[in-house]
Protein backbone atom coordinates (compact mmCIF):
# COMPACT_ATOMS: atom_id res chain seq x y z
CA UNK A 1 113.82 102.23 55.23
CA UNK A 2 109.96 102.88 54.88
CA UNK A 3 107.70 100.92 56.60
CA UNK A 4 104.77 102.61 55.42
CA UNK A 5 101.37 103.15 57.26
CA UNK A 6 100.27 99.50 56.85
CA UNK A 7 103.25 98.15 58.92
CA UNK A 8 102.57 101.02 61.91
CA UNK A 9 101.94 98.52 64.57
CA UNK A 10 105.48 97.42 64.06
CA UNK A 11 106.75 101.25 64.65
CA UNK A 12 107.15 102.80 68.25
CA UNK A 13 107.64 106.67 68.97
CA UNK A 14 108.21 107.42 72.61
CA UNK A 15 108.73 110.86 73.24
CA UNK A 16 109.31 112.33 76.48
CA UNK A 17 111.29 114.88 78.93
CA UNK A 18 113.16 113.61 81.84
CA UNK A 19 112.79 115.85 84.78
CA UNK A 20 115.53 117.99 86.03
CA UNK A 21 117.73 115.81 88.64
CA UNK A 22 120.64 115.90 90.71
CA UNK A 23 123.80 114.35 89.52
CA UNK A 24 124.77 111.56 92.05
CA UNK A 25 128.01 109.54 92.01
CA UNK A 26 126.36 106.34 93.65
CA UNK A 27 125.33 104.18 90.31
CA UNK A 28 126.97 101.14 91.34
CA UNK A 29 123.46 99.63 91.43
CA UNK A 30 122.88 99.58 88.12
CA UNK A 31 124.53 96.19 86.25
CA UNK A 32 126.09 98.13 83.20
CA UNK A 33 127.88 100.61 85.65
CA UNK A 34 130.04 97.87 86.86
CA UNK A 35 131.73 98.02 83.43
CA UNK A 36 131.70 101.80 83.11
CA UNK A 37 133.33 101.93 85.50
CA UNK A 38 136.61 99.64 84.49
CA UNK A 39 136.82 101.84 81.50
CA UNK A 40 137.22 105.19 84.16
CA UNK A 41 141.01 105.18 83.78
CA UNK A 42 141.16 104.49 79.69
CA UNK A 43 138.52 107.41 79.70
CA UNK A 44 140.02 109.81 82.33
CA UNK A 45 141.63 111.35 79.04
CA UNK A 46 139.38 111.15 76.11
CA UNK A 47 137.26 114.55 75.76
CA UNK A 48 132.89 113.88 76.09
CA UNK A 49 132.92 113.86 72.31
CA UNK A 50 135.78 110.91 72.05
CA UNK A 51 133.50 108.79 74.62
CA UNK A 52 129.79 109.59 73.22
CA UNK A 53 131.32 108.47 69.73
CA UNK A 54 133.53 105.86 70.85
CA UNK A 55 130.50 104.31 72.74
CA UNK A 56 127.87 104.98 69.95
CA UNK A 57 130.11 105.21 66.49
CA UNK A 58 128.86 107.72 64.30
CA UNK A 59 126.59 109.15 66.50
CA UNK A 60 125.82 112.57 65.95
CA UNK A 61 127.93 115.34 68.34
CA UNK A 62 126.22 119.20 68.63
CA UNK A 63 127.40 122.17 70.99
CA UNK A 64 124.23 124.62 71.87
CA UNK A 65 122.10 125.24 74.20
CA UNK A 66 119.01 122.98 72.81
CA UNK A 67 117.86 122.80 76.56
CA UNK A 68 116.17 126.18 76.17
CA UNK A 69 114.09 124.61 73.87
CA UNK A 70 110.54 124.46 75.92
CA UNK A 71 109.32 121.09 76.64
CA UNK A 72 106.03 121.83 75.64
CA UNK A 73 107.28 122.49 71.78
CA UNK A 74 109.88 119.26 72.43
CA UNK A 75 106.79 116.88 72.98
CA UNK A 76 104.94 117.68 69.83
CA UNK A 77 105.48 115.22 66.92
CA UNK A 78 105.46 117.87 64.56
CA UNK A 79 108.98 119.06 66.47
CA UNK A 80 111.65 118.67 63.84
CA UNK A 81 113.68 115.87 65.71
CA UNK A 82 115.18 115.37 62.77
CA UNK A 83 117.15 117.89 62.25
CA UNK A 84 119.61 116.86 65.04
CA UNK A 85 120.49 113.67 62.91
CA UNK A 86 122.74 115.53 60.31
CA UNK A 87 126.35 117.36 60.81
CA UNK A 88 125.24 120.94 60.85
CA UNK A 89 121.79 122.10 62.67
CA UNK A 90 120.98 125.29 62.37
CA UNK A 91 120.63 127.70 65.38
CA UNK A 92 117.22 128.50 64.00
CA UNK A 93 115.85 125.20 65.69
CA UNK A 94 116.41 126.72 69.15
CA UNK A 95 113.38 129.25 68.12
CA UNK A 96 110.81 126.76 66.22
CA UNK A 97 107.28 127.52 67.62
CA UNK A 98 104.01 125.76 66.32
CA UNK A 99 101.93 127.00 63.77
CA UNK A 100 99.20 125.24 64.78
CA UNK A 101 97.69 121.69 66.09
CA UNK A 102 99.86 119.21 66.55
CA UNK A 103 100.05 116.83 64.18
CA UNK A 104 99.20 112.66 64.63
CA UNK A 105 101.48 109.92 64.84
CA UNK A 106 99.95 108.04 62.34
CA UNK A 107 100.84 111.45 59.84
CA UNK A 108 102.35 109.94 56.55
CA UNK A 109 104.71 113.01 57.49
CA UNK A 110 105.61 111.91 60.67
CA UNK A 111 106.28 108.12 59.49
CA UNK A 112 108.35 109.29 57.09
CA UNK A 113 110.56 111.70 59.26
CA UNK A 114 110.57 108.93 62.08
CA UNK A 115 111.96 106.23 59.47
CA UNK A 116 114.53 108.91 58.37
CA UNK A 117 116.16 108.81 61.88
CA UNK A 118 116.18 105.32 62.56
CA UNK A 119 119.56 103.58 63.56
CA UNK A 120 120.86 106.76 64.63
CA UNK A 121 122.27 108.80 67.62
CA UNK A 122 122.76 112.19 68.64
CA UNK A 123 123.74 114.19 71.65
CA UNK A 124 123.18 117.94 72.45
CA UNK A 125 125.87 119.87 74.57
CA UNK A 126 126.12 123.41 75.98
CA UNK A 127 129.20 125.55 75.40
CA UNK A 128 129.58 125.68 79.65
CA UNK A 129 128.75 122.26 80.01
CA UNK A 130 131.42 121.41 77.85
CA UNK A 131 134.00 123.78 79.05
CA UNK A 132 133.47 122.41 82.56
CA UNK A 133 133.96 118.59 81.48
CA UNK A 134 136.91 120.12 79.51
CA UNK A 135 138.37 120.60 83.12
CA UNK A 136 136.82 117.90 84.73
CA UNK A 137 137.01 114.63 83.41
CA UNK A 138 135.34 112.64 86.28
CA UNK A 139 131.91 115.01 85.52
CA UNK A 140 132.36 113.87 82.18
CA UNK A 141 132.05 110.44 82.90
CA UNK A 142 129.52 110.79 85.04
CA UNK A 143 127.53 112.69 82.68
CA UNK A 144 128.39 109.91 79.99
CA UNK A 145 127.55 106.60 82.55
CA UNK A 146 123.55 108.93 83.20
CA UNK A 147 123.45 109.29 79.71
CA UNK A 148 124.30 105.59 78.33
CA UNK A 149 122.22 104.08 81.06
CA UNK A 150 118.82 106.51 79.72
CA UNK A 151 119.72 104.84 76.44
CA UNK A 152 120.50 101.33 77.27
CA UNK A 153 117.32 101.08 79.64
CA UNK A 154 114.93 102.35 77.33
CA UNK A 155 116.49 99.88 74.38
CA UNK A 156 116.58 96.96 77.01
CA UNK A 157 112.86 97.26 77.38
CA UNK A 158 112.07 96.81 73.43
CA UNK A 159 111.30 93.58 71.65
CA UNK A 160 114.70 91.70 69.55
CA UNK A 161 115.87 93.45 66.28
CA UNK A 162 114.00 96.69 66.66
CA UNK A 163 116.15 99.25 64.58
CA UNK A 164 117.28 102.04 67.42
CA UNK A 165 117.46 105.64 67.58
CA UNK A 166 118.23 108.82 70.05
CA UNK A 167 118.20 112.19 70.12
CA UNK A 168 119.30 113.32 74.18
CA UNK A 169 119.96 116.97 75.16
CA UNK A 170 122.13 118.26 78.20
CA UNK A 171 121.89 121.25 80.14
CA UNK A 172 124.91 123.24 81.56
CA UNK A 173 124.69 120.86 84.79
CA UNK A 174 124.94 117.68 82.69
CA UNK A 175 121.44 116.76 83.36
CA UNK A 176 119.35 115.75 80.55
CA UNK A 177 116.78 118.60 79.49
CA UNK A 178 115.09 116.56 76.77
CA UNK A 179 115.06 112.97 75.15
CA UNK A 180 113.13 111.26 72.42
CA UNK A 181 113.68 107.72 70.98
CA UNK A 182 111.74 106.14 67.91
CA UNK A 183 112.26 102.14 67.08
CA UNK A 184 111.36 100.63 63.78
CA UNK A 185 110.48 96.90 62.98
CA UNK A 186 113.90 95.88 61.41
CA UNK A 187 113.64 93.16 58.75
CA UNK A 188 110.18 91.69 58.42
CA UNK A 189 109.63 87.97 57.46
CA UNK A 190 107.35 85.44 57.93
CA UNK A 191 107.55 83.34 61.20
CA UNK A 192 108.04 79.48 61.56
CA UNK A 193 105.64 77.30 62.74
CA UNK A 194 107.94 76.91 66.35
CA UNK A 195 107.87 80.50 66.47
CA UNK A 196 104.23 81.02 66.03
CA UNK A 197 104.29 79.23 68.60
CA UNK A 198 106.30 81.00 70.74
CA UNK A 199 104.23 83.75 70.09
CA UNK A 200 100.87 82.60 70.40
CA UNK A 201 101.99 81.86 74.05
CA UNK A 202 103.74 85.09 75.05
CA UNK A 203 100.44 86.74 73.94
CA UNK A 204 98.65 84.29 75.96
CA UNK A 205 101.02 85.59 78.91
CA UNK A 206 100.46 88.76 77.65
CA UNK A 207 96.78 88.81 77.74
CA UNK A 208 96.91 87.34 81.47
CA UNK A 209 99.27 90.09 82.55
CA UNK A 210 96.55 92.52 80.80
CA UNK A 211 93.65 90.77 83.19
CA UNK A 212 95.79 90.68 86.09
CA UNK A 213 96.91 94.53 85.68
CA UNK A 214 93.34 95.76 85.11
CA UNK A 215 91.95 94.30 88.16
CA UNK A 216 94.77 95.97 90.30
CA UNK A 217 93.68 99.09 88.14
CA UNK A 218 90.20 98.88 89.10
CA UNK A 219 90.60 97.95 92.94
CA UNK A 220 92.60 100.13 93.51
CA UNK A 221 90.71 103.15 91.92
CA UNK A 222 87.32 102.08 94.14
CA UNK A 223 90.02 101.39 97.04
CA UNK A 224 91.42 104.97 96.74
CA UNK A 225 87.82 106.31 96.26
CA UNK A 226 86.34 104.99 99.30
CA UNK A 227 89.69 106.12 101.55
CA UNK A 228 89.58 109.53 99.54
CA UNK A 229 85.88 110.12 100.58
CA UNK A 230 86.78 109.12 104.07
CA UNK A 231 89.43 111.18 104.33
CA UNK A 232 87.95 114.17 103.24
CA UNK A 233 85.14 113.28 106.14
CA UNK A 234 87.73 112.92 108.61
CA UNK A 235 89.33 116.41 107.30
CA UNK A 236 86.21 118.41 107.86
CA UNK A 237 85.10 116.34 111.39
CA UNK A 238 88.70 117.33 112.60
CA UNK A 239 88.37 120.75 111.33
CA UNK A 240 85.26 121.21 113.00
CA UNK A 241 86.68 120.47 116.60
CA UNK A 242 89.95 121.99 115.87
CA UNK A 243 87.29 125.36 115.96
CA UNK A 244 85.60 124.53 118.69
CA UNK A 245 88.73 123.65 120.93
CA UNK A 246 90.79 126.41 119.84
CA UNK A 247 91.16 127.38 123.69
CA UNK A 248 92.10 123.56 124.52
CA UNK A 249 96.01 123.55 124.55
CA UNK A 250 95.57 119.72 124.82
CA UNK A 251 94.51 119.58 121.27
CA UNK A 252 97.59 119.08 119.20
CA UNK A 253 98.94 116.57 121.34
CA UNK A 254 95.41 114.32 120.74
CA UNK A 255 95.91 115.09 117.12
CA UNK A 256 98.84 113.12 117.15
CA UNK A 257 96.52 109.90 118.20
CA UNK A 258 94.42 107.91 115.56
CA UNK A 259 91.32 108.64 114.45
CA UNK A 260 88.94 105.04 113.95
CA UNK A 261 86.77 105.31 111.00
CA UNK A 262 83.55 103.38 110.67
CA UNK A 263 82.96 101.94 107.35
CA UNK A 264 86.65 100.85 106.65
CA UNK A 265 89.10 98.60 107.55
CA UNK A 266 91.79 101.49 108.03
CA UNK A 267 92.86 104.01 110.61
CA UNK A 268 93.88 107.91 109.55
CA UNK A 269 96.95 108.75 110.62
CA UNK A 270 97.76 112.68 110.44
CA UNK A 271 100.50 115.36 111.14
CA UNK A 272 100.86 115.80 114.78
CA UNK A 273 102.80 117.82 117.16
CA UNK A 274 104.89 114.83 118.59
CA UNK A 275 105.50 112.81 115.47
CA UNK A 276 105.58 115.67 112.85
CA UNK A 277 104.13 116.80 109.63
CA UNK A 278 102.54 113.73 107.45
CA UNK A 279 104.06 113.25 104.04
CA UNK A 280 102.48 110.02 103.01
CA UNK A 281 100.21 107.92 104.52
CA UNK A 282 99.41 104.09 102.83
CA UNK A 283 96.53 101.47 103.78
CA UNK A 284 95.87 97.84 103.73
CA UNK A 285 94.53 94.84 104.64
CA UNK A 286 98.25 94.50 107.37
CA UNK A 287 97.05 98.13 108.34
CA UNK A 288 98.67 101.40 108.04
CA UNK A 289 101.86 103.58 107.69
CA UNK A 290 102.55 107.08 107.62
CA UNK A 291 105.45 108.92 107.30
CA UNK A 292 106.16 112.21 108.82
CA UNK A 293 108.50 114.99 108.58
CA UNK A 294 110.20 115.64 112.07
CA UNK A 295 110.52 119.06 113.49
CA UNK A 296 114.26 119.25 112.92
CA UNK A 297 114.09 118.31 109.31
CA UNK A 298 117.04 119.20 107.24
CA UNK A 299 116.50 119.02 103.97
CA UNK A 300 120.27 119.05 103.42
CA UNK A 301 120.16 115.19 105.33
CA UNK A 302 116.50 114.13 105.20
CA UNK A 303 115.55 111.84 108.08
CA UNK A 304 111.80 110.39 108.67
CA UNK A 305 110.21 108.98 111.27
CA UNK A 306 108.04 106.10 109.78
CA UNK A 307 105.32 104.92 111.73
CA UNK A 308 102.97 101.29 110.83
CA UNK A 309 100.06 99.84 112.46
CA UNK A 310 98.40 97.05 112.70
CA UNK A 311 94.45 96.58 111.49
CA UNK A 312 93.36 96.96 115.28
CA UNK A 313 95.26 100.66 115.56
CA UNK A 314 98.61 98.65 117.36
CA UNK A 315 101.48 100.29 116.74
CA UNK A 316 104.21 97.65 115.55
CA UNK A 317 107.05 99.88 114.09
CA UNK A 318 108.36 102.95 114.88
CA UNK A 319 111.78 103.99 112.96
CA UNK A 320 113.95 106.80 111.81
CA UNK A 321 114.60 106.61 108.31
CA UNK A 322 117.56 108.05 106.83
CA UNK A 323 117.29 108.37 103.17
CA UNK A 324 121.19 108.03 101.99
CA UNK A 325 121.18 104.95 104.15
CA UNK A 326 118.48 103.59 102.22
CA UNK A 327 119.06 100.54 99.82
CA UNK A 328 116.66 99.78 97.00
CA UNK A 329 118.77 96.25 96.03
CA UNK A 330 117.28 95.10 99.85
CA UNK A 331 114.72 96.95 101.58
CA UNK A 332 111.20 96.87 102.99
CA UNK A 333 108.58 98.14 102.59
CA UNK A 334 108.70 101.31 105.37
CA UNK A 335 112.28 102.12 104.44
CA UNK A 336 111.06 102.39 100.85
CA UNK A 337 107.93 104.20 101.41
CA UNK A 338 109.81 106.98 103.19
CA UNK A 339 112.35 106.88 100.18
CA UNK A 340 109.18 107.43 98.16
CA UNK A 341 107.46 110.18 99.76
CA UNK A 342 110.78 112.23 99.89
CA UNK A 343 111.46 112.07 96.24
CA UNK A 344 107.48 113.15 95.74
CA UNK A 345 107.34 115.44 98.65
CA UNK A 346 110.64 117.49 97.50
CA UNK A 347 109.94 117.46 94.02
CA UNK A 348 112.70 115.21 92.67
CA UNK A 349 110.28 112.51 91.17
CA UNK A 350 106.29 113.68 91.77
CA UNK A 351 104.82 110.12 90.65
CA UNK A 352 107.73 108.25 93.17
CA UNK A 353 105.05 107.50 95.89
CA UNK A 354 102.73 106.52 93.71
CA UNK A 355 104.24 104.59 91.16
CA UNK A 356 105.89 102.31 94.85
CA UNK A 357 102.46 102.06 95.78
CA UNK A 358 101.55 100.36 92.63
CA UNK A 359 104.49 98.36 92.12
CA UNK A 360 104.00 96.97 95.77
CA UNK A 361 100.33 96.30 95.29
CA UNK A 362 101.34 94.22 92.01
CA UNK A 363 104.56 92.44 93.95
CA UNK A 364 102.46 90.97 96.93
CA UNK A 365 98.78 90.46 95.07
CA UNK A 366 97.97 87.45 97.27
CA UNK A 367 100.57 86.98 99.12
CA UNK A 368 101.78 87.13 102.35
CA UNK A 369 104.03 90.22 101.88
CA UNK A 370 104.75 91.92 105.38
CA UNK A 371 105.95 95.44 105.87
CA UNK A 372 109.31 94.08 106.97
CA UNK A 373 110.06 91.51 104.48
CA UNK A 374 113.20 93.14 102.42
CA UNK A 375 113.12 92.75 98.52
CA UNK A 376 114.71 93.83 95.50
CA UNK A 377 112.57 96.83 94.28
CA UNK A 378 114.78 97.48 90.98
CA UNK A 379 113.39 94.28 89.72
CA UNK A 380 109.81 94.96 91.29
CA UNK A 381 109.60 98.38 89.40
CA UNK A 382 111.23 96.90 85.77
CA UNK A 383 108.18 94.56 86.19
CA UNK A 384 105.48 97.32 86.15
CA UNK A 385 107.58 99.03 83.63
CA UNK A 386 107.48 95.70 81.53
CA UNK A 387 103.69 95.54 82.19
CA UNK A 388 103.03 98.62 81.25
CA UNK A 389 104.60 98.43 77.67
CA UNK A 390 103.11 95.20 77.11
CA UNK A 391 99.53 96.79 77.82
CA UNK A 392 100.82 99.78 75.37
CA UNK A 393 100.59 102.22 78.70
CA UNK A 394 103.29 104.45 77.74
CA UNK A 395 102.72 106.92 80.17
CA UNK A 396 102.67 103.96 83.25
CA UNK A 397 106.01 103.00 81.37
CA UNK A 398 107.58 106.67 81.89
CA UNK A 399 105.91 107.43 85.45
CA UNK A 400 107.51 103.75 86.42
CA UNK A 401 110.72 104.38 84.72
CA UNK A 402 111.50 107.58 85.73
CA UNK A 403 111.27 106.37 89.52
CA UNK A 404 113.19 103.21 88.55
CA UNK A 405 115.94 106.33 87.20
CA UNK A 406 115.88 107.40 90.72
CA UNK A 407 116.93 103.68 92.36
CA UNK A 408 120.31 103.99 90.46
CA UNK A 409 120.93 107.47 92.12
């Protein structure tokens, strides 16, 4: 099927590469998983091949090790995708290198090798990858329920009858190196008068959640700007007495107490000898909360202490978090702002802390949202993700999705 450049706005490329991430066993969370998992026992014996076809017939099955294939060279449009949509690929792929700027979605060339793919599936498996699911068929499921929920999340998100397809590649853990999806329009016919209709009022709701999202956008850029320059004020005033009191053993401990600003309506909490080093720190109009890495940290078990305060620089919660105890079906908000300054802080998911700030600000715009009132944040974060591909923010939609990834973990 061609759609051809004057039907583009009814084609979608997303490309992107999932971070590396630890395989976890816990993805009862996730509604689909409930039925991946009745089908452990009838798949206990089927090989990774029998299962990726049986769940997506006459998909595509490769053995090498595409995961050495660099990300920056993945992400280019001009990548030949392609090529992993055919029974044979040549090893030669593994080496392709640019030859010069990367070429435009809108490329005649890149329609056409986009349309080529569509309605298709492939998967990408290292020899030792497979070899170890040879002899372990539990990792194989695993690997299978990670990889079918990538796929069924990102298809979930797309409008009705959009024609599918997937290219996903492994590494030797069974995490996935690389990913890229491309939709097309399906059949295209002109709509009824009920569903103009219909679609004159979703873009009406569209176009609200547009005004709505920019406004969050831009208070909360000229909120972060005003903390940011505070902060860095703070910084500096505190590094000027830490010299001058280097001989006061007192110091550290009066570190550990708050530090009033004077043009803003919140309080800078920092790292501290009794309390720990600060990982993430959040303000609003309830007050503040900052989460700090204890002395005996162990990365192994990660533990927080979560502190919150009121506008007046009150404490009114003081809590050890543990992060396996954490559950994002039903939890507030300090349990899940330590869950998302660990992911950030270690690395796992940079954009975590952010992307909960965001969703939270979005969740209780004018409400009465306290920092104890428990809520489903799977649903909170597929809302931003939803409001970002309705605004056509792609990158929101990956820096929210990849976080939502995490939740299922």
């Amino acid at each position: 099927m061609s759609l051809g450049l004057s039907n583009l706005t009814d084609n979608y490329y997303l490309n992107y590469v999932n971070r590396q991430r630890k395989s976890s066993e816990a993805n009862s969370s996730i509604g689909f998983n409930g039925i991946l998992a009745a089908k452990a026992t009838e798949n206990a014996s089927k090989s990774f091949k029998d299962m990726w076809q049986a769940r997506f017939p006459g998909a595509y099955y490769h053995t090498m090790d595409a995961y050495k294939i660099s990300s920056g060279s993945w992400q280019r449009y001009d990548f030949p995708h392609e090529l992993f949509f055919n029974d044979q690929v040549d090893e030669s792929v593994l080496e392709w290198k640019p030859t010069g700027a990367d070429a435009k979605l809108t490329d005649s060339s890149v329609q056409s090798r986009i349309d080529s793919t569509l309605g298709k599936k492939a998967i990408v498996v290292p020899a030792a990858l497979e070899e170890k699911m040879k002899n372990n068929p539990a990792l194989a499921q695993r690997v299978m329920a990670k990889v079918e929920r990538l796929i069924i999340g990102d298809v979930s998100m797309l409008p009705p009858d959009r024609i599918y397809s997937y290219v996903v590649v492994l590494d030797e853990n069974g995490e996935i190196a690389h990913a890229c999806g491309s939709s097309g329009g399906g059949n295209i016919s002109g709509p009824s008068e009920s569903e103009m209709r219909q679609f004159e009022a979703e873009q009406a709701a569209k176009q609200k959640r547009r005004i709505k999202y920019m406004q969050i956008i831009e208070e909360s850029a000229l909120e972060r700007s005003e903390k940011q320059a505070q902060v860095n004020k703070e910084y500096y005033q505190n590094k000027s007495v830490n010299k001058a009191n280097t001989a006061d053993a007192s110091f550290a401990g009066n570190m550990g107490k708050t530090a009033a600003t004077q043009n803003a309506s919140f309080t800078l909490h920092i790292s501290n000898e009794a309390d720990g080093e600060a990982i993430g720190s959040s303000t609003d109009r309830s007050g503040s909360v900052t989460v700090y890495k204890p002395k005996n940290f162990d990365p192994s078990h990660p533990v927080y202490k979560v502190k919150a305060w009121d506008v007046k620089g009150n404490v009114t919660a003081e809590r050890m978090v543990d992060i396996a105890e954490v559950n994002p079906n039903s939890a507030d908000y300090l349990d899940m702002f330590a869950y998302s300054s660990h992911l950030a802080d270690s690395g796992k998911c940079p954009d975590a802390q952010d992307a909960f700030i965001g969703a939270k600000a979005n969740y209780n715009a004018g409400s009465g949202y306290s920092y104890f009132d428990k809520a489903n944040w799977f649903d909170i974060i597929r809302d931003m993700m939803q409001m970002q591909y309705d605004v056509g923010n792609l990158a929101g939609y990956a820096k929210y999705k990849q976080f939502w990834d995490f939740l299922g973990r």
